[in-house]
C-alpha atoms as a PDB file:
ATOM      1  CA  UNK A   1     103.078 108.487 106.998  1.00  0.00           C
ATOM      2  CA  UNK A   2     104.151 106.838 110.499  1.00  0.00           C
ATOM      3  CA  UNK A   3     105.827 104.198 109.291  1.00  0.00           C
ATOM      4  CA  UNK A   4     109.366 104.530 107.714  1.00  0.00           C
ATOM      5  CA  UNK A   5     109.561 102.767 104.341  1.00  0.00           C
ATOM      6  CA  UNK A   6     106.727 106.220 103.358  1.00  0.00           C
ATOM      7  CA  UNK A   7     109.433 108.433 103.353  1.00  0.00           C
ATOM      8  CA  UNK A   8     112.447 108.188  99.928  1.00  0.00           C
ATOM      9  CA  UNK A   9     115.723 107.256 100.981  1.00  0.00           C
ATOM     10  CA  UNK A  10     118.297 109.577 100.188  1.00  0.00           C
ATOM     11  CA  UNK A  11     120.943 109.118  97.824  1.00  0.00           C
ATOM     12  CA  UNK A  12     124.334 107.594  98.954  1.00  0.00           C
ATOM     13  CA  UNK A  13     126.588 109.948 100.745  1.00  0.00           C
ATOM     14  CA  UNK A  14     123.831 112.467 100.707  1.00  0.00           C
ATOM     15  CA  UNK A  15     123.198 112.105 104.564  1.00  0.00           C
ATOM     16  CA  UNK A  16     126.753 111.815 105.630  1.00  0.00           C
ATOM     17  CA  UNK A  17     126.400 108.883 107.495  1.00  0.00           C
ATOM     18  CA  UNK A  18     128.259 106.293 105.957  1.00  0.00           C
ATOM     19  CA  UNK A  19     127.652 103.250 108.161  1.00  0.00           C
ATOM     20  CA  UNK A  20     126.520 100.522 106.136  1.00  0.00           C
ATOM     21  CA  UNK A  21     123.395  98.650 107.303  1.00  0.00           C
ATOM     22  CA  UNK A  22     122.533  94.921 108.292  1.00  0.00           C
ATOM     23  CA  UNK A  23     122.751  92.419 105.707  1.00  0.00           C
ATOM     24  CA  UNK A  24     119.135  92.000 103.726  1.00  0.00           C
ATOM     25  CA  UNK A  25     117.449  89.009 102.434  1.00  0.00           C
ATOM     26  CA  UNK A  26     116.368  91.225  98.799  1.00  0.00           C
ATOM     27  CA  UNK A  27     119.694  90.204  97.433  1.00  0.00           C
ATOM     28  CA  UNK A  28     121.812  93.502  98.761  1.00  0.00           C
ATOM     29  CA  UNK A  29     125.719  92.858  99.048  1.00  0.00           C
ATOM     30  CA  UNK A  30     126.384  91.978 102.956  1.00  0.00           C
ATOM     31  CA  UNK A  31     127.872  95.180 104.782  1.00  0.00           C
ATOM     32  CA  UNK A  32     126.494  97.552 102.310  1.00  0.00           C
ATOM     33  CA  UNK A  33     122.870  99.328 103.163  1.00  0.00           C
ATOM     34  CA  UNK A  34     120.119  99.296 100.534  1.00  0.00           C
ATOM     35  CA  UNK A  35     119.546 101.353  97.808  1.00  0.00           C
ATOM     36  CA  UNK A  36     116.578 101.570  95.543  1.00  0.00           C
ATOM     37  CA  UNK A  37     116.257 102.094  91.714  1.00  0.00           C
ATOM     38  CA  UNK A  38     115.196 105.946  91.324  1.00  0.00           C
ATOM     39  CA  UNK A  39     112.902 104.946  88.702  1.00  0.00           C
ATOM     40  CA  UNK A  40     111.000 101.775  89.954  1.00  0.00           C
ATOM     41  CA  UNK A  41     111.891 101.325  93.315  1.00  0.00           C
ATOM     42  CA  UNK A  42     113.191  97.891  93.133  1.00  0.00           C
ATOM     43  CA  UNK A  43     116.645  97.014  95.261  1.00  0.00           C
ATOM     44  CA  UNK A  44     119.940  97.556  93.608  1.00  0.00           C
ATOM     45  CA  UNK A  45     122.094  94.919  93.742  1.00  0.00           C
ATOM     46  CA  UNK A  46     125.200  95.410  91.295  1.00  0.00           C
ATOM     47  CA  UNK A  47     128.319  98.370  91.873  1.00  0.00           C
ATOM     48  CA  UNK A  48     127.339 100.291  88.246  1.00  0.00           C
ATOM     49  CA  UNK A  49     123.484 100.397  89.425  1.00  0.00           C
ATOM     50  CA  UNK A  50     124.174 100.726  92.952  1.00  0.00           C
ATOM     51  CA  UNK A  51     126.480 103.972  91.780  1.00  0.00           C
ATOM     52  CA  UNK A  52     123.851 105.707  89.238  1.00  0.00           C
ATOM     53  CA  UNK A  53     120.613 105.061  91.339  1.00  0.00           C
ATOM     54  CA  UNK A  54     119.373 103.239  88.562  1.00  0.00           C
ATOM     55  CA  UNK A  55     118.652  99.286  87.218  1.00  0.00           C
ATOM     56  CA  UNK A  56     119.624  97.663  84.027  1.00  0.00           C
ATOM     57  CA  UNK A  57     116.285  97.964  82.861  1.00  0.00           C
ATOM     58  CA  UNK A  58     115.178 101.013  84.018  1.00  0.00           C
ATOM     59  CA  UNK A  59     119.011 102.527  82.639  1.00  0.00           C
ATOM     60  CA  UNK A  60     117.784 101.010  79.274  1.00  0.00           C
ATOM     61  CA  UNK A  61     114.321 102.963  78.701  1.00  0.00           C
ATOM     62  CA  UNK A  62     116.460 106.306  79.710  1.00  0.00           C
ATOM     63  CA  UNK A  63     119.256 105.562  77.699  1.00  0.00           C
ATOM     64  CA  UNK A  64     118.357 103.389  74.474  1.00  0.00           C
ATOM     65  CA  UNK A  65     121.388 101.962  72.898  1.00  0.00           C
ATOM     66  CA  UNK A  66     122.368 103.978  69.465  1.00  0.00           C
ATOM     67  CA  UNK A  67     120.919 102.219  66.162  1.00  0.00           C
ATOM     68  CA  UNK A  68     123.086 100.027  64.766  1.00  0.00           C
ATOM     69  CA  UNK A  69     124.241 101.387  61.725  1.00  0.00           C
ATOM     70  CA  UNK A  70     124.551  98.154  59.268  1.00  0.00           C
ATOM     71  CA  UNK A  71     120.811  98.169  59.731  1.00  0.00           C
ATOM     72  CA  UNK A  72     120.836 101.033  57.417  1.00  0.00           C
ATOM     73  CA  UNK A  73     122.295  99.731  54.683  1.00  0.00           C
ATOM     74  CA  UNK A  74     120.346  98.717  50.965  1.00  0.00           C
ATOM     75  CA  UNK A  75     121.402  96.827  47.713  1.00  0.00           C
ATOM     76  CA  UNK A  76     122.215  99.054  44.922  1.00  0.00           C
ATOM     77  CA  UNK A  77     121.532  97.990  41.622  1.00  0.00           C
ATOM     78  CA  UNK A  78     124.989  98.697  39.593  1.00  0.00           C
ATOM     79  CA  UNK A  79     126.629  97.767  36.467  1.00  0.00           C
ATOM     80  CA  UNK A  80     129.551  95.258  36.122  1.00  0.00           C
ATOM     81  CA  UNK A  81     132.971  96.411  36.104  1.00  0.00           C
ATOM     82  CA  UNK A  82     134.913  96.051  33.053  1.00  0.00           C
ATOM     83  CA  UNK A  83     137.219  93.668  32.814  1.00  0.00           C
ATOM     84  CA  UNK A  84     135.545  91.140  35.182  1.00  0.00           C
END
């Protein structure tokens, strides 16, 4: 546990300090410090994930998208009009 990266960094604006952090080669927006998925770990890169803690495919397996409804539909067997 000596070495810093064994410790979870906090959430933004949790520690007050808002000073953002050297630029970083994982893809992190320059001027802005890193934040990590809460789920996974990896380094968020876009404003939405960056602002909910959590990646596009991590935000997925919480949050499955609704079924879509026309899946739900069936033909119905039904007599003709009259008329037609």
């Amino acid at each position: 546990m000596d070495t810093p990266d064994a410790f979870p960094e906090p959430l933004p604006g949790a520690d007050g300090a808002g000073a953002p952090g050297p630029a970083a080669d994982d893809g992190t927006p320059p001027g802005c410090r890193l934040i990590r998925c809460r789920l996974c770990g990896r380094p968020l890169t876009g404003a939405d994930s960056r602002r909910t803690g959590l990646g596009p495919s991590c935000d997925a397996k919480l949050h499955p998208a609704p079924p879509d409804i026309r899946t739900r539909r069936h033909e119905v067997e039904q007599e003709p009009l009259p008329g037609t």
